[in-house]
Each structure stands twice: as C-alpha cells, then as structure tokens.
PDB file of N, CA and C in Angstrom:
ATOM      1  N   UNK A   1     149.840 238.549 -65.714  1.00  0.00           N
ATOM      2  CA  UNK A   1     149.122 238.315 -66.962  1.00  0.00           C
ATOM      3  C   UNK A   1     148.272 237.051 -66.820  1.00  0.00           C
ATOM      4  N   UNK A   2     146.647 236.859 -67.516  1.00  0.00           N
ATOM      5  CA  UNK A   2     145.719 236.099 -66.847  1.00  0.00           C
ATOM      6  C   UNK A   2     146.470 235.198 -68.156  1.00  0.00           C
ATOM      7  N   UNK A   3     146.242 233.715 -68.407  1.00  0.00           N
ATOM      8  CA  UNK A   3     146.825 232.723 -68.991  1.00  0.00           C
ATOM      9  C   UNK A   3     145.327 232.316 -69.438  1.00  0.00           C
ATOM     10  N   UNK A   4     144.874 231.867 -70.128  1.00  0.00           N
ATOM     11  CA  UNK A   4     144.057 231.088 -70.153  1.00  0.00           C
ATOM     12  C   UNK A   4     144.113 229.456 -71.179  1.00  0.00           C
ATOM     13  N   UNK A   5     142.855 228.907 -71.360  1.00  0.00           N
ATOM     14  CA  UNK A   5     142.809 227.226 -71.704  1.00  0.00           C
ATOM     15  C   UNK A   5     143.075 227.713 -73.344  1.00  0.00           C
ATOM     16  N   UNK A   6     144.133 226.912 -74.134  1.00  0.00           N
ATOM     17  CA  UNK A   6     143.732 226.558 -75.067  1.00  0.00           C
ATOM     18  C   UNK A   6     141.671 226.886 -75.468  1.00  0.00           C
ATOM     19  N   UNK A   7     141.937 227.131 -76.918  1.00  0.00           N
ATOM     20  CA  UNK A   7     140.983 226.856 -77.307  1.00  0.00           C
ATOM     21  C   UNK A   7     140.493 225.840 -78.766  1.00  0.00           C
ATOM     22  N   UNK A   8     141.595 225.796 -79.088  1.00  0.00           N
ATOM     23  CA  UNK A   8     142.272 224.618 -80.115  1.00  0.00           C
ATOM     24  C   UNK A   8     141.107 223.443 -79.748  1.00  0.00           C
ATOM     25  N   UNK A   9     140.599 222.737 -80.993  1.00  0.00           N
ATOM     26  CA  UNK A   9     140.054 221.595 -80.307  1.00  0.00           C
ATOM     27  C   UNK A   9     140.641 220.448 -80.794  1.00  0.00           C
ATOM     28  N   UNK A  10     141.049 219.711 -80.552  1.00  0.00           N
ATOM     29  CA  UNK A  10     141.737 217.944 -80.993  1.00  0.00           C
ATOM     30  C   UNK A  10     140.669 217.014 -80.963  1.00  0.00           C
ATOM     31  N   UNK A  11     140.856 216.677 -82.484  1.00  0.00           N
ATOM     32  CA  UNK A  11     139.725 215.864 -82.766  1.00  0.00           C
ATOM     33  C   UNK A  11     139.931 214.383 -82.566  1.00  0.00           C
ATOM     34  N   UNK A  12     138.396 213.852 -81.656  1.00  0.00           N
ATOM     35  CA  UNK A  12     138.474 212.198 -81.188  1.00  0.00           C
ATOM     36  C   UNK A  12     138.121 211.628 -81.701  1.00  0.00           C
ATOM     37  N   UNK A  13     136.792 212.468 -82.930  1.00  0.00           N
ATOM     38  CA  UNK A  13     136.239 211.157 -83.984  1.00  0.00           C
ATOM     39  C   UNK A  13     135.708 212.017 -84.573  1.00  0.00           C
ATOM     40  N   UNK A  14     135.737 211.387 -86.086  1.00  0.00           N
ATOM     41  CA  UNK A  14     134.714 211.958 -86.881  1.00  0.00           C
ATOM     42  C   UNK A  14     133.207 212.257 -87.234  1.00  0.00           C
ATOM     43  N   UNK A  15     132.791 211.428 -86.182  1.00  0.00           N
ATOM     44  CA  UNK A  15     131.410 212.160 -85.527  1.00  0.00           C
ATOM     45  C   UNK A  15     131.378 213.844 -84.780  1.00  0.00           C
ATOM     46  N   UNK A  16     132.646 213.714 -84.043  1.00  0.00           N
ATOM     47  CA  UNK A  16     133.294 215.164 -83.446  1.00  0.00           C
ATOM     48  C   UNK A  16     132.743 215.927 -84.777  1.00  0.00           C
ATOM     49  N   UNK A  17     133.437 215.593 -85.741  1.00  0.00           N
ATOM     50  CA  UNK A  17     133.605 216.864 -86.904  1.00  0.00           C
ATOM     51  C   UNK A  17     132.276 217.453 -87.150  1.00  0.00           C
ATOM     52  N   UNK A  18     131.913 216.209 -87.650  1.00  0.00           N
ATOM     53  CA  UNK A  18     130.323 216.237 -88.236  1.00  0.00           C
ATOM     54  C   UNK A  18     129.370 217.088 -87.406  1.00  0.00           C
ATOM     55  N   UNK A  19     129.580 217.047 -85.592  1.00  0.00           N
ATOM     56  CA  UNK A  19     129.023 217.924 -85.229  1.00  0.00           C
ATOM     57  C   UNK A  19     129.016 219.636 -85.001  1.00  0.00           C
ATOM     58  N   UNK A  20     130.817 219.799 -84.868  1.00  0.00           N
ATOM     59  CA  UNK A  20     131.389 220.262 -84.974  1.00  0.00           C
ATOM     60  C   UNK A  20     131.223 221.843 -86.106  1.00  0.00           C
ATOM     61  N   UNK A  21     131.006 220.768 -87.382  1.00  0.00           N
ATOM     62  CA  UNK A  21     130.759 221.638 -88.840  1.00  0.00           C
ATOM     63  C   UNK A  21     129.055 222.400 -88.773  1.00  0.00           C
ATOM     64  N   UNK A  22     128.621 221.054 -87.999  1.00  0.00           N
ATOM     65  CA  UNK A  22     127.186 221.803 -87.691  1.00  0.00           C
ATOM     66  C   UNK A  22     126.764 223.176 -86.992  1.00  0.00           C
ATOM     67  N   UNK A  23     127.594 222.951 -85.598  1.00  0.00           N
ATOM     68  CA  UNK A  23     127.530 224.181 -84.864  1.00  0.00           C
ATOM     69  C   UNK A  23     128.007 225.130 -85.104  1.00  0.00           C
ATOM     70  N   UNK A  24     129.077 225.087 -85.994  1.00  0.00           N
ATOM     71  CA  UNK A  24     129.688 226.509 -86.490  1.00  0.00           C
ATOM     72  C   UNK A  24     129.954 226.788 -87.588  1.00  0.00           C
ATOM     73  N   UNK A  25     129.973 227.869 -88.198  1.00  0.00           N
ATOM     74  CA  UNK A  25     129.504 228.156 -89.440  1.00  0.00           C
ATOM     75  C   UNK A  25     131.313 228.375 -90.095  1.00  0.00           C
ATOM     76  N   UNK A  26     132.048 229.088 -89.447  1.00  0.00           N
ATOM     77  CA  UNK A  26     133.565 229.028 -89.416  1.00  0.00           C
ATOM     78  C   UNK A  26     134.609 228.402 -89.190  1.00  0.00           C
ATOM     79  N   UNK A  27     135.257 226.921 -90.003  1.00  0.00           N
ATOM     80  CA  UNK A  27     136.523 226.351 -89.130  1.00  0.00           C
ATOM     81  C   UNK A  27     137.392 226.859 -90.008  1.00  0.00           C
ATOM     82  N   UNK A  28     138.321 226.403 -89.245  1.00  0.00           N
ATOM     83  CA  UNK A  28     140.045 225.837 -89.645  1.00  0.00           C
ATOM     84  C   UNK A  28     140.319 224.326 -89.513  1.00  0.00           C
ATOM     85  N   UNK A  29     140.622 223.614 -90.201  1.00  0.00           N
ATOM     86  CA  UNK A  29     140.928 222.370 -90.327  1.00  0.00           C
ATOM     87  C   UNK A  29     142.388 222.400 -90.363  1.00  0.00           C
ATOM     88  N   UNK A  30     143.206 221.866 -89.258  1.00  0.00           N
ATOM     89  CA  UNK A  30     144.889 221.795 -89.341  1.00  0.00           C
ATOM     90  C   UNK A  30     145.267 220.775 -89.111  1.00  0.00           C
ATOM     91  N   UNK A  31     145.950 220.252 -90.344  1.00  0.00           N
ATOM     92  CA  UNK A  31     146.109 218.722 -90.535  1.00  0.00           C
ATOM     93  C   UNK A  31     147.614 218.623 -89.877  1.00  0.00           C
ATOM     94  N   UNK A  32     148.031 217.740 -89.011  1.00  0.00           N
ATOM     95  CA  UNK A  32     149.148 217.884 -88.600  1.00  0.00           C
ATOM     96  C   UNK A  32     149.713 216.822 -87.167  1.00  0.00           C
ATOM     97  N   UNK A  33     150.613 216.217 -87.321  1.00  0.00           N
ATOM     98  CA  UNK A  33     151.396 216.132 -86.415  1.00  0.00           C
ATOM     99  C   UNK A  33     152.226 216.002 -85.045  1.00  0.00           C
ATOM    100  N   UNK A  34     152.447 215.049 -84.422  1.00  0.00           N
ATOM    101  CA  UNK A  34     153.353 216.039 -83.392  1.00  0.00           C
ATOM    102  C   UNK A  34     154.563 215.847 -83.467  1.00  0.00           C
ATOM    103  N   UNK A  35     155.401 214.740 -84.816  1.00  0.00           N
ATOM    104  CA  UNK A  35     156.559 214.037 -85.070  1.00  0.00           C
ATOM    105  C   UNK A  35     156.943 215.424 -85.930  1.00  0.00           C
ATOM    106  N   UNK A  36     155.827 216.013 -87.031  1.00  0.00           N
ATOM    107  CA  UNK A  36     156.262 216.888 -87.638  1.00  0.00           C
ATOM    108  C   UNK A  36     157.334 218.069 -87.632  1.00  0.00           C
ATOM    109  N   UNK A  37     158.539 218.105 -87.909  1.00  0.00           N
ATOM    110  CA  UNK A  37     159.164 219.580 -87.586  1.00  0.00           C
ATOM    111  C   UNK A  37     158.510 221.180 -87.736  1.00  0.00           C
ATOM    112  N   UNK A  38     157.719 221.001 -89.152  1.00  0.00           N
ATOM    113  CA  UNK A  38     157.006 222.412 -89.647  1.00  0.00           C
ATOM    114  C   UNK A  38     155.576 222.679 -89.095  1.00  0.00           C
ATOM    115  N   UNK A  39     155.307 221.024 -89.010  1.00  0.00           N
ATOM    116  CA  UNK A  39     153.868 221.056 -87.777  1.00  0.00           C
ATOM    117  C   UNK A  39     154.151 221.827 -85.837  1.00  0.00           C
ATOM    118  N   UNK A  40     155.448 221.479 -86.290  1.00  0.00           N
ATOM    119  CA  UNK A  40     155.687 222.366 -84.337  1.00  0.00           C
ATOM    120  C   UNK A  40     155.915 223.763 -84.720  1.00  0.00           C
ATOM    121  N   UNK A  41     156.559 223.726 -85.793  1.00  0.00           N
ATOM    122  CA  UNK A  41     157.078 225.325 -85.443  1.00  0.00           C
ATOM    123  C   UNK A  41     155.373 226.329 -85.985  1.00  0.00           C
ATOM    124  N   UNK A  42     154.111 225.312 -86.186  1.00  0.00           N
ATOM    125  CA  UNK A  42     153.057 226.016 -86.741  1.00  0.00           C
ATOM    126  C   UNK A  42     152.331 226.225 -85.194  1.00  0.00           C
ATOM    127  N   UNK A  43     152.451 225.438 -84.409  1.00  0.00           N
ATOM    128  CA  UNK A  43     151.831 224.958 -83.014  1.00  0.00           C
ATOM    129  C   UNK A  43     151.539 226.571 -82.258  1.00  0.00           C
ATOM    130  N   UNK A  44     152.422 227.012 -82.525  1.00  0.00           N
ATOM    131  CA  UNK A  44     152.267 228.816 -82.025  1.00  0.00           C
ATOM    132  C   UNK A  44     150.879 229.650 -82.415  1.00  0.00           C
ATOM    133  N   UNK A  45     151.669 229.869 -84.020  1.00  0.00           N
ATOM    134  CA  UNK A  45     150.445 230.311 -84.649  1.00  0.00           C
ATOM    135  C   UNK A  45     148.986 229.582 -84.623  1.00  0.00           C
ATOM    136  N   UNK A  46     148.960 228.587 -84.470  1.00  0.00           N
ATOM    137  CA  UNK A  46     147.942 227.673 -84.226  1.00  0.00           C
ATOM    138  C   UNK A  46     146.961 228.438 -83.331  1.00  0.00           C
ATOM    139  N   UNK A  47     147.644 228.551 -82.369  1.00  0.00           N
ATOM    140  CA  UNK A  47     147.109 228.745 -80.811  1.00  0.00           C
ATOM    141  C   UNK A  47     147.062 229.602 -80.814  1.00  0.00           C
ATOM    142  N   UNK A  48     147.507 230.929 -81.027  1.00  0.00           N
ATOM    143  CA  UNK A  48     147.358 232.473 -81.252  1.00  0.00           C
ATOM    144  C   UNK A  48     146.146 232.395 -82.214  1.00  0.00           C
ATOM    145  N   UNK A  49     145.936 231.560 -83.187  1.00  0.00           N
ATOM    146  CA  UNK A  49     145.215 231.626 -84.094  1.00  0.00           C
ATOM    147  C   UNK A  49     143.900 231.637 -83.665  1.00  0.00           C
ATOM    148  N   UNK A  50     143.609 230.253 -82.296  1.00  0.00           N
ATOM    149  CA  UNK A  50     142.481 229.935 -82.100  1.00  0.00           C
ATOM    150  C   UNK A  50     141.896 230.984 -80.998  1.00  0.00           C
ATOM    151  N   UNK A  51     143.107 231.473 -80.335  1.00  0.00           N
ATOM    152  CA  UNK A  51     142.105 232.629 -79.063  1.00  0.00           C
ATOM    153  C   UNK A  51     141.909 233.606 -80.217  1.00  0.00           C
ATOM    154  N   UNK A  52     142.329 234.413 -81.046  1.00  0.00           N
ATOM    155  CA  UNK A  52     141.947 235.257 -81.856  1.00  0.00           C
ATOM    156  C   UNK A  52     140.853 235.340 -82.619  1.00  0.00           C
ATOM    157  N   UNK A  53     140.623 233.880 -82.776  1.00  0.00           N
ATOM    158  CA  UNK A  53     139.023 233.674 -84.046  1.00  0.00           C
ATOM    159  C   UNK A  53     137.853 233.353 -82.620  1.00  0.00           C
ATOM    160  N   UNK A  54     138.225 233.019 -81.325  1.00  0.00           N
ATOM    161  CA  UNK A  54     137.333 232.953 -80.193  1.00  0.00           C
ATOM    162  C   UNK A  54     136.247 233.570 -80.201  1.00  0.00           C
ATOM    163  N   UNK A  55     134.933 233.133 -80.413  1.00  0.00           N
ATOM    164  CA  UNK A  55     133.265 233.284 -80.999  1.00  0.00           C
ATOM    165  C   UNK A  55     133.242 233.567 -81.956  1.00  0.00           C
ATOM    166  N   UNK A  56     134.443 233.507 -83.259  1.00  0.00           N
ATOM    167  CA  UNK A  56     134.061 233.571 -84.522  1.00  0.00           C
ATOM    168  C   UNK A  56     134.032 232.325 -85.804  1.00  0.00           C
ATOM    169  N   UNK A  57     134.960 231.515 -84.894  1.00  0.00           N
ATOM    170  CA  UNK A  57     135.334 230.282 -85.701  1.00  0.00           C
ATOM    171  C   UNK A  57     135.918 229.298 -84.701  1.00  0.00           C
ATOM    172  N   UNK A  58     136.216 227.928 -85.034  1.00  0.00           N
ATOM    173  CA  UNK A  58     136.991 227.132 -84.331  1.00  0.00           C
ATOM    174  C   UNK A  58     137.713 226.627 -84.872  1.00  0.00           C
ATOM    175  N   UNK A  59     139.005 226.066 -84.688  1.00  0.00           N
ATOM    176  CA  UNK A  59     140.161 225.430 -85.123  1.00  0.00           C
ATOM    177  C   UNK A  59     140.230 224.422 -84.629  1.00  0.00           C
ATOM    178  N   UNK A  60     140.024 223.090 -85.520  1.00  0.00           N
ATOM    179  CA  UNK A  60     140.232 222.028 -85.493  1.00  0.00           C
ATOM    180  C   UNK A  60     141.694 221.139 -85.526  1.00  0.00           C
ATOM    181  N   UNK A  61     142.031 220.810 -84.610  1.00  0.00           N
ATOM    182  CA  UNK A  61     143.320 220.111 -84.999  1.00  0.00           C
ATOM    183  C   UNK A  61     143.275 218.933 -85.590  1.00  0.00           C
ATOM    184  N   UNK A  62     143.638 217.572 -86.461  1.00  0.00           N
ATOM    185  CA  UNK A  62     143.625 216.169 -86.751  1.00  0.00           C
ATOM    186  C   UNK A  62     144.335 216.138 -87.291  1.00  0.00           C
ATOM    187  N   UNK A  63     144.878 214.630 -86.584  1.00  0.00           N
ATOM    188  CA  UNK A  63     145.950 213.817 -87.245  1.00  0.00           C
ATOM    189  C   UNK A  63     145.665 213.046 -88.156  1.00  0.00           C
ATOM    190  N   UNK A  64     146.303 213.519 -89.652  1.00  0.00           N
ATOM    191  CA  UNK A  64     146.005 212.425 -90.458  1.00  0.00           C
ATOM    192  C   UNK A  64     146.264 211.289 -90.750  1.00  0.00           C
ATOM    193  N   UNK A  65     147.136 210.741 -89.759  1.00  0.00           N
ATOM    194  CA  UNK A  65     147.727 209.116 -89.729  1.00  0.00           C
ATOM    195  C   UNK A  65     146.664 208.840 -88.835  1.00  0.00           C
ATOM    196  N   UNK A  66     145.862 209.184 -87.568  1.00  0.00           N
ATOM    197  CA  UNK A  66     144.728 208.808 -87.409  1.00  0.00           C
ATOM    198  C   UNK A  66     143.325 208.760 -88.298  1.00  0.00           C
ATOM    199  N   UNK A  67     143.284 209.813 -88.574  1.00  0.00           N
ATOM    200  CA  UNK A  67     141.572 209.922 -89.612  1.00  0.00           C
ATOM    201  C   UNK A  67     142.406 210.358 -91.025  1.00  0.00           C
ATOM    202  N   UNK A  68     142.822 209.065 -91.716  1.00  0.00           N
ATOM    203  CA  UNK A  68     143.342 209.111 -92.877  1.00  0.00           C
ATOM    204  C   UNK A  68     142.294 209.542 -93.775  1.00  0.00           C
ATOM    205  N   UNK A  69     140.633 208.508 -93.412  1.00  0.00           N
ATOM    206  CA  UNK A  69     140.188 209.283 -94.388  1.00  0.00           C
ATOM    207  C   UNK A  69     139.698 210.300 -94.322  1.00  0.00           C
ATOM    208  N   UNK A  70     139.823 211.315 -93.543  1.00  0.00           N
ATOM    209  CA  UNK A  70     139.341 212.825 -93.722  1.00  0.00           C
ATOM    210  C   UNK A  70     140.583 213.028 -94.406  1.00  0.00           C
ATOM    211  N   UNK A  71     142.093 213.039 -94.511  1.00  0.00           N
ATOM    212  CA  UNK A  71     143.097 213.442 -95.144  1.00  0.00           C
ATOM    213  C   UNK A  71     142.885 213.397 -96.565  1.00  0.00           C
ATOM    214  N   UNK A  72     142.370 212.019 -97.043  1.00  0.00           N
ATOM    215  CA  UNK A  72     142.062 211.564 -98.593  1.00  0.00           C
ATOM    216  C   UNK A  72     140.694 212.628 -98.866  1.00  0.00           C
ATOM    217  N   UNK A  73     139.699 212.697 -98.357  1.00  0.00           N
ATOM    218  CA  UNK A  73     138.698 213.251 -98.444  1.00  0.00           C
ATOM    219  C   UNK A  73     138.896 214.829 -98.654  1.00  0.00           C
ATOM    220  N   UNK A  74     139.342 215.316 -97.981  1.00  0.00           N
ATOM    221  CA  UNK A  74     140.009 216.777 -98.083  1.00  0.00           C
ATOM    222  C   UNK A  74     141.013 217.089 -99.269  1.00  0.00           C
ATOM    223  N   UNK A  75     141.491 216.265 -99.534  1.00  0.00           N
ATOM    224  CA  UNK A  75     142.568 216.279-100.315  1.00  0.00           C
ATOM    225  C   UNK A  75     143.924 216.499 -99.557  1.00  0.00           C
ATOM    226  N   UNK A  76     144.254 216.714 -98.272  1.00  0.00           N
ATOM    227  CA  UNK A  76     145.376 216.976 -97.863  1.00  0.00           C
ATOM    228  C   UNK A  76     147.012 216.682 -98.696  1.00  0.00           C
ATOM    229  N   UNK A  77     147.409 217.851 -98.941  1.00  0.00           N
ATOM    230  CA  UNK A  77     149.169 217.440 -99.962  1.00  0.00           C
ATOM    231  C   UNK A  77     149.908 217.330 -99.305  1.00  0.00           C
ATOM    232  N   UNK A  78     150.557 217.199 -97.929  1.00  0.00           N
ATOM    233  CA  UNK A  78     151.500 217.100 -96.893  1.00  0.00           C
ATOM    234  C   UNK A  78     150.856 218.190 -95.842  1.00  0.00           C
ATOM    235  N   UNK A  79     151.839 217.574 -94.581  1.00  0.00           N
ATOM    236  CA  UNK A  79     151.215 218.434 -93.525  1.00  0.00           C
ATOM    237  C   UNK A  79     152.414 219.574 -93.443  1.00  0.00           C
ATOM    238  N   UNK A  80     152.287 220.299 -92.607  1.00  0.00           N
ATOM    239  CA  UNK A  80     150.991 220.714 -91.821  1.00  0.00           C
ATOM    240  C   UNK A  80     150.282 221.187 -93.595  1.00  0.00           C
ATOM    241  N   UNK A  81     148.900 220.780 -93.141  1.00  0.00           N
ATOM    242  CA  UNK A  81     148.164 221.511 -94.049  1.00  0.00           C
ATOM    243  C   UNK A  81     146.800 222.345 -93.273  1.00  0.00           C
ATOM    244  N   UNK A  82     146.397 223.476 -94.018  1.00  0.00           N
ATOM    245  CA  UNK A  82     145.667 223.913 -93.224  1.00  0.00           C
ATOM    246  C   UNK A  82     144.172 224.297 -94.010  1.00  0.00           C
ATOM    247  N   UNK A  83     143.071 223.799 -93.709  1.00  0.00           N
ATOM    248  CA  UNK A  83     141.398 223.982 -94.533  1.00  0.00           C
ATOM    249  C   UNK A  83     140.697 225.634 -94.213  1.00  0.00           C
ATOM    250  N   UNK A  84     139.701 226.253 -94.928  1.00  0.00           N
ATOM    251  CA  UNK A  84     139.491 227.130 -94.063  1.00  0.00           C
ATOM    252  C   UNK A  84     138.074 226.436 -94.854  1.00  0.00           C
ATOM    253  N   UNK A  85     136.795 226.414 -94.175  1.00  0.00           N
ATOM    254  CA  UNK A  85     135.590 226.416 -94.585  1.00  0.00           C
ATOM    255  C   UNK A  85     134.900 227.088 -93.880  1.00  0.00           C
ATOM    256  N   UNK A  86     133.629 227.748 -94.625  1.00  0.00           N
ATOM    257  CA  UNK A  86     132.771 228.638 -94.388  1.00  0.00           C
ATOM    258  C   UNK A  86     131.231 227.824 -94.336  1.00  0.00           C
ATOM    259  N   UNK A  87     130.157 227.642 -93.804  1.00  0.00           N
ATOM    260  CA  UNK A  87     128.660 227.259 -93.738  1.00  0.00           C
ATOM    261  C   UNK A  87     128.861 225.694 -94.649  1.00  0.00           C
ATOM    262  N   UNK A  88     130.162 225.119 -94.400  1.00  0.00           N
ATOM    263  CA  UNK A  88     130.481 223.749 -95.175  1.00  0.00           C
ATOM    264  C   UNK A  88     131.030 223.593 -96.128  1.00  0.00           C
ATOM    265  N   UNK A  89     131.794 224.791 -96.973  1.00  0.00           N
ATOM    266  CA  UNK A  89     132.168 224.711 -97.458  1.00  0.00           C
ATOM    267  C   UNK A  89     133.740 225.092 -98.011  1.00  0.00           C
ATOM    268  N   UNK A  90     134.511 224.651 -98.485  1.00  0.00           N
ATOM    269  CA  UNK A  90     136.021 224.771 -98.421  1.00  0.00           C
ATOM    270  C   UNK A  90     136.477 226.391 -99.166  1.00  0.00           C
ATOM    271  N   UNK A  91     136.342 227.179 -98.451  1.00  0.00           N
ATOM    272  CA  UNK A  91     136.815 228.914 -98.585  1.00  0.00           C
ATOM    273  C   UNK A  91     138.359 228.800 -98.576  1.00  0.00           C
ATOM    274  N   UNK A  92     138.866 227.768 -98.082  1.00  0.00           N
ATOM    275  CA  UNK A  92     140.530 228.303 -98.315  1.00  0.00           C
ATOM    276  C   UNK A  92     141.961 226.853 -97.869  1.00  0.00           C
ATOM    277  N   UNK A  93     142.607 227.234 -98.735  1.00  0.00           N
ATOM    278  CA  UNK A  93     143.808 226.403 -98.298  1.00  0.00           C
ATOM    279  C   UNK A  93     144.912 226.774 -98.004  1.00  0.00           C
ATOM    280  N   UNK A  94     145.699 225.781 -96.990  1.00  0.00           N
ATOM    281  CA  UNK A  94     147.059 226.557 -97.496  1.00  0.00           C
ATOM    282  C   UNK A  94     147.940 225.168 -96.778  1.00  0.00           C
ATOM    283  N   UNK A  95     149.156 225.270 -97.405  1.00  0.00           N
ATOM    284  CA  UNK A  95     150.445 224.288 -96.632  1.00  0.00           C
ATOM    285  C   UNK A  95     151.767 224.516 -96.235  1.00  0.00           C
ATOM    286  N   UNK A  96     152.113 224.001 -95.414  1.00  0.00           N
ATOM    287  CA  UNK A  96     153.341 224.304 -94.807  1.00  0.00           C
ATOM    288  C   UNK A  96     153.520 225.564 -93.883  1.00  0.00           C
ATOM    289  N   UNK A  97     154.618 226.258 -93.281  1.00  0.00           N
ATOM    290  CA  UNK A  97     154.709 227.122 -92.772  1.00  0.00           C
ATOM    291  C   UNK A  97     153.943 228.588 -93.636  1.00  0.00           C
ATOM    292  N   UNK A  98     152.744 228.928 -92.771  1.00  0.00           N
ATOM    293  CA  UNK A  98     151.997 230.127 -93.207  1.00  0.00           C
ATOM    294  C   UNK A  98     152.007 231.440 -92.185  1.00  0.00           C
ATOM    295  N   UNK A  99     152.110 232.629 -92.310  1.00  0.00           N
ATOM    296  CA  UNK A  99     151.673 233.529 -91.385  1.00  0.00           C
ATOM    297  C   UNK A  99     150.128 233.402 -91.166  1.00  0.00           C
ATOM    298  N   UNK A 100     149.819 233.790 -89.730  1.00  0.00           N
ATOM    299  CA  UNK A 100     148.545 233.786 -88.831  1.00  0.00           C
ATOM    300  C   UNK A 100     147.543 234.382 -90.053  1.00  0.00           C
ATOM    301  N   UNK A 101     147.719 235.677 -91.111  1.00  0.00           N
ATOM    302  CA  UNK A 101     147.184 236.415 -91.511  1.00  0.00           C
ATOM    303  C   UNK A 101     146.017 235.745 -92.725  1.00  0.00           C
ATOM    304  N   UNK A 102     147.313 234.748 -93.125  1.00  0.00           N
ATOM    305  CA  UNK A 102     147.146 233.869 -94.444  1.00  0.00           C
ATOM    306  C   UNK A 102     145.857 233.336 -93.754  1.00  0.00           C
ATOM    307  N   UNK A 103     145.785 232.222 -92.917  1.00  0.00           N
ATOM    308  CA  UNK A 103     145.466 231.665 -92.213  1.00  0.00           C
ATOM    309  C   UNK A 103     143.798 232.261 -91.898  1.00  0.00           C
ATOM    310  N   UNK A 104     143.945 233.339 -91.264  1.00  0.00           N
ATOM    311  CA  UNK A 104     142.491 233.852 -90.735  1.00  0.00           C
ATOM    312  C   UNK A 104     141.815 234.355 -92.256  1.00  0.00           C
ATOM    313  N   UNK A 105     142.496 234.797 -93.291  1.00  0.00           N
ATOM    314  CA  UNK A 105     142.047 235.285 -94.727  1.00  0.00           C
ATOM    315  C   UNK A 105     141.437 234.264 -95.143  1.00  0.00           C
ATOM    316  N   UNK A 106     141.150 232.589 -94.934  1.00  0.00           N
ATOM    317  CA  UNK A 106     140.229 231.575 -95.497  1.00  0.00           C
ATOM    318  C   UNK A 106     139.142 231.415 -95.137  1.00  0.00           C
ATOM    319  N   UNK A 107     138.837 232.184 -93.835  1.00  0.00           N
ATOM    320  CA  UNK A 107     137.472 231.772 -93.632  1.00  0.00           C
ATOM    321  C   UNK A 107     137.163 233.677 -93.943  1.00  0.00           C
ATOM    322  N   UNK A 108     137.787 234.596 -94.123  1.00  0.00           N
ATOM    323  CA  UNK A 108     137.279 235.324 -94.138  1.00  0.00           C
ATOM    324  C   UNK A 108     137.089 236.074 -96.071  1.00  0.00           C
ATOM    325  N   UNK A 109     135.826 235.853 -96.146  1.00  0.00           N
ATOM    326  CA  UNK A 109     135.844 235.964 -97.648  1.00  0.00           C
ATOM    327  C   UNK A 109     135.466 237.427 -98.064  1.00  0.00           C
TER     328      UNK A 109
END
C-alpha cells in the first residue's frame, strides 16, 4: 500500500493564513493542541480529512496558545475546535470530538 505525505498544513504565521485564505477558496481551520486529549483522538480524522478534501480545500492546523489572536478573532470556545469557511467566509463550526462527515458538511453548502 503506497503511504503518502500528510497534507494537513501547520500554521507558522499569520501571514501563512492570509495567504493561504487567498489561494483557496475552501478551508478548515482546526484549532488544537498536542497536550490536548480530544485534540489527539481528532488527529485521525484530521488527516483522513485532509487527503479526502485534496484539490478541494485545505486544512489548516493552529495552535491557539500560539496565535491567540486568531483564537479571539474566530471566536474559538475550547479546542479542538473546528472553522469551515468558504471564498472568506465562516460556512461552518463545530467543537470537540466530531465525525469526518460533520466536518466536510462546513465547507460544503
């Protein structure tokens, strides 16, 4: 069975985003963790999540104890939390342990 790279991206700065939001018209924003317990057990779906939306969207990972203020800005209510936006704009939320389905249903309107 061929394995391939992550496609998950981990965000280094919020310039990242900014460009990020530009080039693609589809994210996931997953606010989260790696101390988190419900943030690991999401780490799966995460990653299933991101080869699955592969040329349709990208999934952003950030830590919000790093880029607090994207957390305040977003509104984040505890992690894991997860954004779905569409051409910039916020199409969907969700928190805590979610199925993949929930998940791909925010950017898809």
């Amino acid at each position: 069975m061929l394995t391939l790279p992550s496609k998950l991206i981990h965000l280094k700065s919020e310039k990242d985003l900014d460009k990020l939001m530009d080039k693609h018209t589809k994210v996931i924003l997953d606010f989260s963790t790696d101390w988190c317990p419900p943030c690991r057990v999401m780490e799966g779906t995460v990653a299933n999540l991101s080869f699955e939306l592969e040329g349709k969207a990208v999934v952003i990972k950030i830590d919000p104890e790093k880029f607090k203020h994207l957390g305040d800005q977003y509104k984040i209510k505890g992690i894991p939390y997860f954004i779905g936006i569409t051409n910039k704009k916020v199409t969907g939320r969700a928190h805590g342990i979610v199925p993949i389905h929930q998940l791909k249903n925010m950017i898809n309107e």
